[in-house]
N, C-alpha and C. Protein backbone atom coordinates (compact mmCIF):
# COMPACT_ATOMS: atom_id res chain seq x y z
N UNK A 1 -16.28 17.12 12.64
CA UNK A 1 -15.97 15.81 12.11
C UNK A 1 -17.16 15.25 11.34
N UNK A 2 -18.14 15.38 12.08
CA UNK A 2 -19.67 15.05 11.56
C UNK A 2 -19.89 15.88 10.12
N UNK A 3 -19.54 16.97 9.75
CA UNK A 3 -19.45 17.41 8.50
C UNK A 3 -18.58 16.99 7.75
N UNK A 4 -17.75 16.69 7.91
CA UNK A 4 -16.55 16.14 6.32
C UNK A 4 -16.55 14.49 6.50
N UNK A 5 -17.43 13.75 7.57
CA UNK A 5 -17.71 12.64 7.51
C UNK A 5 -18.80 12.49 6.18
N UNK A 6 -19.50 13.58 6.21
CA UNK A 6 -20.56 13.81 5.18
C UNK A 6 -20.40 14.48 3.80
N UNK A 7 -19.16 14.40 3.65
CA UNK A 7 -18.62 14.99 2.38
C UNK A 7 -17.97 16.50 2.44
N UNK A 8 -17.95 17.41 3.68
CA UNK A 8 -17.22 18.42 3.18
C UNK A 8 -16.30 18.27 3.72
N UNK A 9 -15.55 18.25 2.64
CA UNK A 9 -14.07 17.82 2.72
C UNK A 9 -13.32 18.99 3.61
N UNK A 10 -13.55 20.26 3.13
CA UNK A 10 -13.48 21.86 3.89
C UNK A 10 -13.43 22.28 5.24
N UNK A 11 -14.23 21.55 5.66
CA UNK A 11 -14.72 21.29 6.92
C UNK A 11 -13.61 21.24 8.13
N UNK A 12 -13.12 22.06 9.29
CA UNK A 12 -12.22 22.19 10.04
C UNK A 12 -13.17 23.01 11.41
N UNK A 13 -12.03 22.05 12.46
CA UNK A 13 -12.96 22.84 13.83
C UNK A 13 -12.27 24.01 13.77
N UNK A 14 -11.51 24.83 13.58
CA UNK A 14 -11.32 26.16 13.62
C UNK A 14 -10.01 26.44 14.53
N UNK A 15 -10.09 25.05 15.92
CA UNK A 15 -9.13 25.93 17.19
C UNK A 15 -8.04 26.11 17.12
N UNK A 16 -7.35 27.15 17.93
CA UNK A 16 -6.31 27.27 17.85
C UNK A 16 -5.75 26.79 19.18
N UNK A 17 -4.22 26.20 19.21
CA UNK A 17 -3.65 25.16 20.60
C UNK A 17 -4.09 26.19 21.73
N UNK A 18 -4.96 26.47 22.26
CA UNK A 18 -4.75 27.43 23.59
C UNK A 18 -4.62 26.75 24.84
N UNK A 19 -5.13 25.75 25.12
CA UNK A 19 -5.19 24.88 25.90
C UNK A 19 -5.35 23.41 25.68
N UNK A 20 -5.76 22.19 26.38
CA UNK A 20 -5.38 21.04 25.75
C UNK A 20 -6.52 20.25 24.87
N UNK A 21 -7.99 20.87 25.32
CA UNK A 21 -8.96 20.59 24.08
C UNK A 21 -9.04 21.27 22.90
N UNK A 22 -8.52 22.84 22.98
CA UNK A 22 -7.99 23.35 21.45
C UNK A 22 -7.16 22.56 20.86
N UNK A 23 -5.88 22.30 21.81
CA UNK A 23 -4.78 21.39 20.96
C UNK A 23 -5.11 20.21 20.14
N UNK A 24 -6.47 19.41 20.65
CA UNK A 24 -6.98 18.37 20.11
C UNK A 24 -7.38 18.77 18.67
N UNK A 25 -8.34 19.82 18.55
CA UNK A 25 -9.08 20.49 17.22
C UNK A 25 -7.97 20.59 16.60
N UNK A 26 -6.84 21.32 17.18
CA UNK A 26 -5.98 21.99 15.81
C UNK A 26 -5.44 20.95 15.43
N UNK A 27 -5.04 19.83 16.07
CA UNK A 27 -4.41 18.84 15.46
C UNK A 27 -5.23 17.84 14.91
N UNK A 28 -6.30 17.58 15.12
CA UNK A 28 -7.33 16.98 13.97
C UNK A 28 -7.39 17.81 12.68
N UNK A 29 -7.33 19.75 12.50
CA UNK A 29 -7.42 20.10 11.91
C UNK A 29 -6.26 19.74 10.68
N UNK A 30 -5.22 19.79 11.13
CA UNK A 30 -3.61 18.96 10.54
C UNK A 30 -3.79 17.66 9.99
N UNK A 31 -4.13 16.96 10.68
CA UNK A 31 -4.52 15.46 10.06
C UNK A 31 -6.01 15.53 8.72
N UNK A 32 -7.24 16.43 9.15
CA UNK A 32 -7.64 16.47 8.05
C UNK A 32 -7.39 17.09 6.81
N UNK A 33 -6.26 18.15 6.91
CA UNK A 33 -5.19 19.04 6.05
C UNK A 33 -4.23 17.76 5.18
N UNK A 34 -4.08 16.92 5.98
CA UNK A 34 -3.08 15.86 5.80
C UNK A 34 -3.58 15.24 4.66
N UNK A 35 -4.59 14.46 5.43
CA UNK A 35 -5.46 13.60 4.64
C UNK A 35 -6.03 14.13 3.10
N UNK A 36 -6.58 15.53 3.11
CA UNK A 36 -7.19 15.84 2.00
C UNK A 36 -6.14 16.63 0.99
N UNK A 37 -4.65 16.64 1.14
CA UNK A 37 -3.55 17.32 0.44
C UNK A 37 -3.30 15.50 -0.16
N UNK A 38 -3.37 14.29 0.48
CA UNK A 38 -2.81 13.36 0.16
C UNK A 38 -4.19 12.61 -0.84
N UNK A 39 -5.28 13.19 -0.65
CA UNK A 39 -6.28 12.81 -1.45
C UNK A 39 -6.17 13.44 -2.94
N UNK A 40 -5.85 14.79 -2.95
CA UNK A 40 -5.55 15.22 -4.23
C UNK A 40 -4.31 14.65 -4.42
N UNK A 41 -3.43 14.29 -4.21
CA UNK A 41 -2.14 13.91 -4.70
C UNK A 41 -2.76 12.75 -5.30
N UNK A 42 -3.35 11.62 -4.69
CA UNK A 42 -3.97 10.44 -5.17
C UNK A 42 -4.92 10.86 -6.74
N UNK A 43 -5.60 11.85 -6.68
CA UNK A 43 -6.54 11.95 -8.13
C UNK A 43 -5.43 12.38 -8.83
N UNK A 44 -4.75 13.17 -8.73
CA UNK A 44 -3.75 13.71 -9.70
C UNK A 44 -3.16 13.03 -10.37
N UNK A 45 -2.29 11.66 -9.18
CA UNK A 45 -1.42 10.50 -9.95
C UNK A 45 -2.49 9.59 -10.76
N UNK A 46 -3.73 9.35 -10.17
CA UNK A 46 -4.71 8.46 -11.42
C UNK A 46 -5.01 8.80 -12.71
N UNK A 47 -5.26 10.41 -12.16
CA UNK A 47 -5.76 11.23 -13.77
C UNK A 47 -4.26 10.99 -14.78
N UNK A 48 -3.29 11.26 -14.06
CA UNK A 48 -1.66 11.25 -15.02
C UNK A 48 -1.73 9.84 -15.62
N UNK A 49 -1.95 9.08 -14.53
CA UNK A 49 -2.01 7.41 -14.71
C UNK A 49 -3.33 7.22 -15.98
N UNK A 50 -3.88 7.05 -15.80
CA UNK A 50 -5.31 7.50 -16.93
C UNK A 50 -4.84 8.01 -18.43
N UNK A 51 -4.64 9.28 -18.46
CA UNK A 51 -4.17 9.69 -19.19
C UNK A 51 -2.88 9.01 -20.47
N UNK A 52 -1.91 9.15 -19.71
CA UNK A 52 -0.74 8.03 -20.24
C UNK A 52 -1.39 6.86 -20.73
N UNK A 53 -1.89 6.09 -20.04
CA UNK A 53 -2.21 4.51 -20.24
C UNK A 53 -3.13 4.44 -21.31
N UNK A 54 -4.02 5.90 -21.66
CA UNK A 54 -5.17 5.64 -22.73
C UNK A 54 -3.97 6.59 -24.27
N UNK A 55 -3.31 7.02 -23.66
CA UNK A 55 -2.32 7.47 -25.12
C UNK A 55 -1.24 6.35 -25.31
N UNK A 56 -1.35 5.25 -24.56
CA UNK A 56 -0.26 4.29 -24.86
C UNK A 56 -1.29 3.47 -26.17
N UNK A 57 -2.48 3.47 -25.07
CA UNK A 57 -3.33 2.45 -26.17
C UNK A 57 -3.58 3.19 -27.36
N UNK A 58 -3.63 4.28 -27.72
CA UNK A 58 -4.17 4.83 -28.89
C UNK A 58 -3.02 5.06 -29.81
N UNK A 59 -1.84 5.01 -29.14
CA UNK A 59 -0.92 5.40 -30.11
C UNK A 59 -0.23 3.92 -30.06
């Protein structure tokens, strides 16, 4: 957590559910999967958003 608090986004504890403190990791691992699939969705729609809005003005 302490690493993608610090920017790597990449960053995953690794576990797999084997028991109930793995289950914790893997499912933080999901939520930071979550989070950083919904972060690119967010740049994508700005850059589209961006894009459009500066060819509205130019044209």
């Amino acid at each position: 957590m302490e690493r993608w608090r610090a920017g790597e986004l990449s960053a995953r504890t690794g576990m797999k559910p084997s028991d109930e403190v793995h289950a914790v990791g893997a499912t933080l691992d999901a939520l930071l999967n979550e989070l950083d699939c919904r972060r690119v969705q967010n740049e994508r729609a700005e850059e589209e958003r961006t894009c459009s809005c500066g060819s509205w003005l130019i044209g």
